[in-house]
C-alpha atoms as a PDB file:
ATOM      1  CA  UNK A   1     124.849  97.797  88.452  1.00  0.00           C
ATOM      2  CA  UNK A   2     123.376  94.633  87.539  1.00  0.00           C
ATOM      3  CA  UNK A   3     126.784  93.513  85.924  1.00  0.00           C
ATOM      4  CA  UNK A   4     128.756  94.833  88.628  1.00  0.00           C
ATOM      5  CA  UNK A   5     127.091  92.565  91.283  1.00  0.00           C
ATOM      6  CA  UNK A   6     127.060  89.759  89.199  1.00  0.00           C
ATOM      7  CA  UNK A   7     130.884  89.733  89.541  1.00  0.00           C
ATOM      8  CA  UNK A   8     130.360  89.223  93.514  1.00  0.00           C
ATOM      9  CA  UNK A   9     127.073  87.249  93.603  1.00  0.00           C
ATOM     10  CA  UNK A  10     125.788  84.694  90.952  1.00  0.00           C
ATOM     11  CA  UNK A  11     123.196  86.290  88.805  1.00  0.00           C
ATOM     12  CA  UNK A  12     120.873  85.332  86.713  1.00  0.00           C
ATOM     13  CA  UNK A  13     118.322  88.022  85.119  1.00  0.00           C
ATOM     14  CA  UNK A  14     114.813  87.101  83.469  1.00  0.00           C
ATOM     15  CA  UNK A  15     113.803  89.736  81.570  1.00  0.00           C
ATOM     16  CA  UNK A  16     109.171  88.631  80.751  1.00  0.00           C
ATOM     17  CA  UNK A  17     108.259  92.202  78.555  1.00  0.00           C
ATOM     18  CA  UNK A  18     107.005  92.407  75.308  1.00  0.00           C
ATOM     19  CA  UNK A  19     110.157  95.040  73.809  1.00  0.00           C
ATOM     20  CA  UNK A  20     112.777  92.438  72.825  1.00  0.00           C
ATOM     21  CA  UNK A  21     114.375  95.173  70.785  1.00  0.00           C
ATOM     22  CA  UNK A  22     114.689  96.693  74.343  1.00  0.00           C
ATOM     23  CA  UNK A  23     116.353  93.791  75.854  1.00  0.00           C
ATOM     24  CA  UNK A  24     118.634  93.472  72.925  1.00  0.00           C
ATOM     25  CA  UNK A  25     119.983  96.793  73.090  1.00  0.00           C
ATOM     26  CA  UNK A  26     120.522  97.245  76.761  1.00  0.00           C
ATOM     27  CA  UNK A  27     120.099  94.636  78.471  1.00  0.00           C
ATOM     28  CA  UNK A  28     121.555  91.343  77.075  1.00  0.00           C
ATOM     29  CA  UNK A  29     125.158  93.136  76.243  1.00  0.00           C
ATOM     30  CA  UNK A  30     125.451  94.103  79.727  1.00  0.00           C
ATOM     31  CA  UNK A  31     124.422  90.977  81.110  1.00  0.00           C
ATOM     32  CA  UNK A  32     125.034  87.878  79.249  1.00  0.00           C
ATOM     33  CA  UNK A  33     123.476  86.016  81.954  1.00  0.00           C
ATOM     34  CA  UNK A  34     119.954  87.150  81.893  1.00  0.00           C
ATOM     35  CA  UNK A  35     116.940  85.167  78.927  1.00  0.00           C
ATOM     36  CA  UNK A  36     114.119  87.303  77.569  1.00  0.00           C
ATOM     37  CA  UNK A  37     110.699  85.562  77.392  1.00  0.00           C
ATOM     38  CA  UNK A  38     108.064  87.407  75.629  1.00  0.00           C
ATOM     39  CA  UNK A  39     105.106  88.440  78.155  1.00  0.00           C
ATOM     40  CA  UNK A  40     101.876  85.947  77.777  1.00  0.00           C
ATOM     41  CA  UNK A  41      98.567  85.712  79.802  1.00  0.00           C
ATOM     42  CA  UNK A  42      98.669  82.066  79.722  1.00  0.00           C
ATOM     43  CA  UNK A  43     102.584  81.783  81.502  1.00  0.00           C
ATOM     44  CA  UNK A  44     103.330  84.540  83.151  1.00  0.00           C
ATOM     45  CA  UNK A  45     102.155  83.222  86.438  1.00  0.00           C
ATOM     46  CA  UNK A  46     103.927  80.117  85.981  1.00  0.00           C
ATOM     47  CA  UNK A  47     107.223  82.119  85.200  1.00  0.00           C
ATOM     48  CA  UNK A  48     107.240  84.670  87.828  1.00  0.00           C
ATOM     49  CA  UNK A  49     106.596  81.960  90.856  1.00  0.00           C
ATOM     50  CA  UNK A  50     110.256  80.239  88.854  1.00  0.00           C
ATOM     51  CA  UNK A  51     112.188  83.658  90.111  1.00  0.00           C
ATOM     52  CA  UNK A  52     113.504  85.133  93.339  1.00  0.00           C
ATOM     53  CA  UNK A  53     113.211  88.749  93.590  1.00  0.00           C
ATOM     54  CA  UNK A  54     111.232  91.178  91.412  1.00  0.00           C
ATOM     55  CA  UNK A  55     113.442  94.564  89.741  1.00  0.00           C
ATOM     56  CA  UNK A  56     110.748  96.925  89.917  1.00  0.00           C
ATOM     57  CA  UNK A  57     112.377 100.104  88.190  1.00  0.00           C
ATOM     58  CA  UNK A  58     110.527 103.286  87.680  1.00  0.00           C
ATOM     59  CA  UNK A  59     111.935 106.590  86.621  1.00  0.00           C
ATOM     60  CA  UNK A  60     110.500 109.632  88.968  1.00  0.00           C
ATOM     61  CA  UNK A  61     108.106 111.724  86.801  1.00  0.00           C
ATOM     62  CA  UNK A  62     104.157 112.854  86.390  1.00  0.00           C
ATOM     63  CA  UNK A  63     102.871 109.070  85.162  1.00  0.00           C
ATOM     64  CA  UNK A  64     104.967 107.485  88.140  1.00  0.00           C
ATOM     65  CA  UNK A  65     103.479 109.535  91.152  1.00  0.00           C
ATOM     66  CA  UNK A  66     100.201 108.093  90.578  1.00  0.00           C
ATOM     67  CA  UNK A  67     100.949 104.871  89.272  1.00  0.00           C
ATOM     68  CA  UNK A  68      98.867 101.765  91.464  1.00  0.00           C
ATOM     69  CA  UNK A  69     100.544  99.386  93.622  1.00  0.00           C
ATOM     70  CA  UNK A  70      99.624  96.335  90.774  1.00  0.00           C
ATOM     71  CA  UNK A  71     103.212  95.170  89.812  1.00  0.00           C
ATOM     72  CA  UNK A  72     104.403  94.825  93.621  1.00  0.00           C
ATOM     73  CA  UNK A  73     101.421  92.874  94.683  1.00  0.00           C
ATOM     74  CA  UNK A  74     101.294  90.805  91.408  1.00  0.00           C
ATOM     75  CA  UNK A  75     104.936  89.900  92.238  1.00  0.00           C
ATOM     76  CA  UNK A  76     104.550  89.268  96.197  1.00  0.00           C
ATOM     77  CA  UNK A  77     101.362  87.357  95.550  1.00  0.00           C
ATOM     78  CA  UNK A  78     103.787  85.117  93.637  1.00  0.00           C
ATOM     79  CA  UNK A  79     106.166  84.827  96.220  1.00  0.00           C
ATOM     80  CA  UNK A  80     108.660  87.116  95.081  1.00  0.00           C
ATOM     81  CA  UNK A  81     111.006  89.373  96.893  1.00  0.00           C
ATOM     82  CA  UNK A  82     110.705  92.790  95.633  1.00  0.00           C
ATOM     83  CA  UNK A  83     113.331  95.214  94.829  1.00  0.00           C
ATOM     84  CA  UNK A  84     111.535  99.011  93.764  1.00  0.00           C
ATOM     85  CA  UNK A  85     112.783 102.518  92.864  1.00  0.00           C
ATOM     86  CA  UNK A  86     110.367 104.527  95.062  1.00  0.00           C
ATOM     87  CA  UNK A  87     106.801 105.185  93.987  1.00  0.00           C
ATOM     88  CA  UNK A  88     104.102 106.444  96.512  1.00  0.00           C
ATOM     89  CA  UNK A  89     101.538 103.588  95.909  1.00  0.00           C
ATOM     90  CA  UNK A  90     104.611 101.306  96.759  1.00  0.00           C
ATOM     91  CA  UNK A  91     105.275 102.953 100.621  1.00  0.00           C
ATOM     92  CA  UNK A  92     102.884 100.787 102.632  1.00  0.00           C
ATOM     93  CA  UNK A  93     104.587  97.788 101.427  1.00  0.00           C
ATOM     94  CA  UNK A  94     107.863  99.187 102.848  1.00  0.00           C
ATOM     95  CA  UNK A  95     108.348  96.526 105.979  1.00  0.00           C
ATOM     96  CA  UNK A  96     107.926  93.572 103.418  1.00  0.00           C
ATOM     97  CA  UNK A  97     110.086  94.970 100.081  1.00  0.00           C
ATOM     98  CA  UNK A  98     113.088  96.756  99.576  1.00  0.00           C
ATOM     99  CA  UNK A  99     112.916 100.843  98.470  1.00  0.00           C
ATOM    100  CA  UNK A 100     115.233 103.428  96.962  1.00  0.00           C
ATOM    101  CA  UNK A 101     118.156 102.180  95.781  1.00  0.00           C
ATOM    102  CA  UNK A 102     118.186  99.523  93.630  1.00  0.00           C
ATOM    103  CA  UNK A 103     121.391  98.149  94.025  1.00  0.00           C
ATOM    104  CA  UNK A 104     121.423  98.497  97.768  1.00  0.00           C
ATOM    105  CA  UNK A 105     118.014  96.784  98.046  1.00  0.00           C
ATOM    106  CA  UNK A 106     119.785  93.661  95.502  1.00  0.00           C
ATOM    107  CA  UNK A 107     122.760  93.874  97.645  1.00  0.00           C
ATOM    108  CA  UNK A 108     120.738  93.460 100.772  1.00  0.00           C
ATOM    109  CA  UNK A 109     118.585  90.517  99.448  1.00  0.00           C
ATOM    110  CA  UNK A 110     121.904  88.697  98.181  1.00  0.00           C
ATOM    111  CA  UNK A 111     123.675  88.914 101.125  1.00  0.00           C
ATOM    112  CA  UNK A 112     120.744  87.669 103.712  1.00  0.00           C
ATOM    113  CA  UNK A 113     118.946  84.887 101.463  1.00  0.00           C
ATOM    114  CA  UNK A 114     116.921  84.300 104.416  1.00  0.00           C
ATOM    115  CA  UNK A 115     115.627  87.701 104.878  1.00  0.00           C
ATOM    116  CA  UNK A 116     114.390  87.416 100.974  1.00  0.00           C
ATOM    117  CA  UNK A 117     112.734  84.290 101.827  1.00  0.00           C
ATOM    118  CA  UNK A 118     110.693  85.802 105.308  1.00  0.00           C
ATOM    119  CA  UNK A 119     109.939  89.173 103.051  1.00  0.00           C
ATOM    120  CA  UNK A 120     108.528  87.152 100.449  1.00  0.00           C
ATOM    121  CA  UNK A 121     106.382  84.929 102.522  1.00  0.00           C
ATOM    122  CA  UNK A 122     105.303  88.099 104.440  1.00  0.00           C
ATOM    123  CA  UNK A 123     104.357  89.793 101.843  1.00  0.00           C
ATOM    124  CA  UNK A 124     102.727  87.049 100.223  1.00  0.00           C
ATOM    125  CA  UNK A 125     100.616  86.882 103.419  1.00  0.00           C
ATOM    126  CA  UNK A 126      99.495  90.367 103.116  1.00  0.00           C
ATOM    127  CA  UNK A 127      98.712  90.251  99.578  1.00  0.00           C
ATOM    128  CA  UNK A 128      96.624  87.134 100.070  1.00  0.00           C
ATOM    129  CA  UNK A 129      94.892  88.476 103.004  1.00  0.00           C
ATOM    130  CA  UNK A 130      94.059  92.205 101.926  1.00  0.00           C
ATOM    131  CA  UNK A 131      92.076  91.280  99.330  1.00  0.00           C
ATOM    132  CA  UNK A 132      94.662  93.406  96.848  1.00  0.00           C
ATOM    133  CA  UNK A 133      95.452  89.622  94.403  1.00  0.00           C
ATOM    134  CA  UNK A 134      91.832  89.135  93.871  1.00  0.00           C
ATOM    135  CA  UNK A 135      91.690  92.708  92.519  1.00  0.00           C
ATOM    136  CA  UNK A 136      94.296  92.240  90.485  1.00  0.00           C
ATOM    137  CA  UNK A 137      92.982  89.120  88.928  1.00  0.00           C
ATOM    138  CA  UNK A 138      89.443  90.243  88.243  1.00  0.00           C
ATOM    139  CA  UNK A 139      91.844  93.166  86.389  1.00  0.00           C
ATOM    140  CA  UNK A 140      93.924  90.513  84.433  1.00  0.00           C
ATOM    141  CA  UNK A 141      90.773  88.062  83.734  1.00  0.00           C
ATOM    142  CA  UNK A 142      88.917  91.314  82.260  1.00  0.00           C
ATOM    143  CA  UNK A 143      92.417  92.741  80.305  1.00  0.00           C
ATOM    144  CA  UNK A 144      92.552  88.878  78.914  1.00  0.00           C
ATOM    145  CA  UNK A 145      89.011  88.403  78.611  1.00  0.00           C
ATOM    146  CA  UNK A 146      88.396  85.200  80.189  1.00  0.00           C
END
């Protein structure tokens, strides 16, 4: 999918995990333009504000039902757009990111740049306000053991 748009929109893909083999296998043959940069405490902030949207894929199964809401508000508190296959914990954020279909929700975010942009800074508003970032930090500051 991500391959297929890239033919109509410019793409660029940043892949920040810690499963290079991963990215080597399936991701960097189908899309030559994408970089993997190995996850780290002390830049990941830095290099998620650097992107656009956030691909937040899940697969439907037991674990995914009742996973938290933690990746979409780490990546709207950085100012991201989101893009996410549907998970429950991810529904109230449904005015401010795209659901369902990946590609659609891509699709929709590359052809209205400027609905990105007011998604992103809504939902960085909401993030910021709820209280939901500062949980998230104490989480990572604890995880990292600062």
């Amino acid at each position: 999918m991500l391959a297929d748009l890239g033919q109509e929109y410019p793409l660029h893909l940043t892949v920040i995990s810690n499963n290079v083999n991963f990215y080597r296998k399936y991701i960097k043959p189908a899309l030559p333009s994408s970089r993997y940069i190995e996850w780290n405490s002390a830049t990941f902030d830095y290099l998620l504000r650097q992107q656009h949207i956030a691909l937040i894929p899940a697969q439907h199964n037991e674990y995914t039902v009742c996973k938290s809401d933690n990746r979409v508000v780490t990546a709207l508190r950085a100012g991201l757009a989101v893009v996410a296959d549907p998970v429950p914990s991810y529904v109230p954020y449904g005015e401010v990111i795209q659901i369902g279909s990946m590609e659609a929700g891509l699709r929709h975010y590359l052809a209205d740049p400027s609905k990105r942009i007011a998604d992103a800074a809504q939902g960085q508003a909401r993030v910021l306000h709820s209280g939901q970032a500062q949980r998230i930090v104490a989480q990572w500051i604890e995880v990292c053991g600062f």
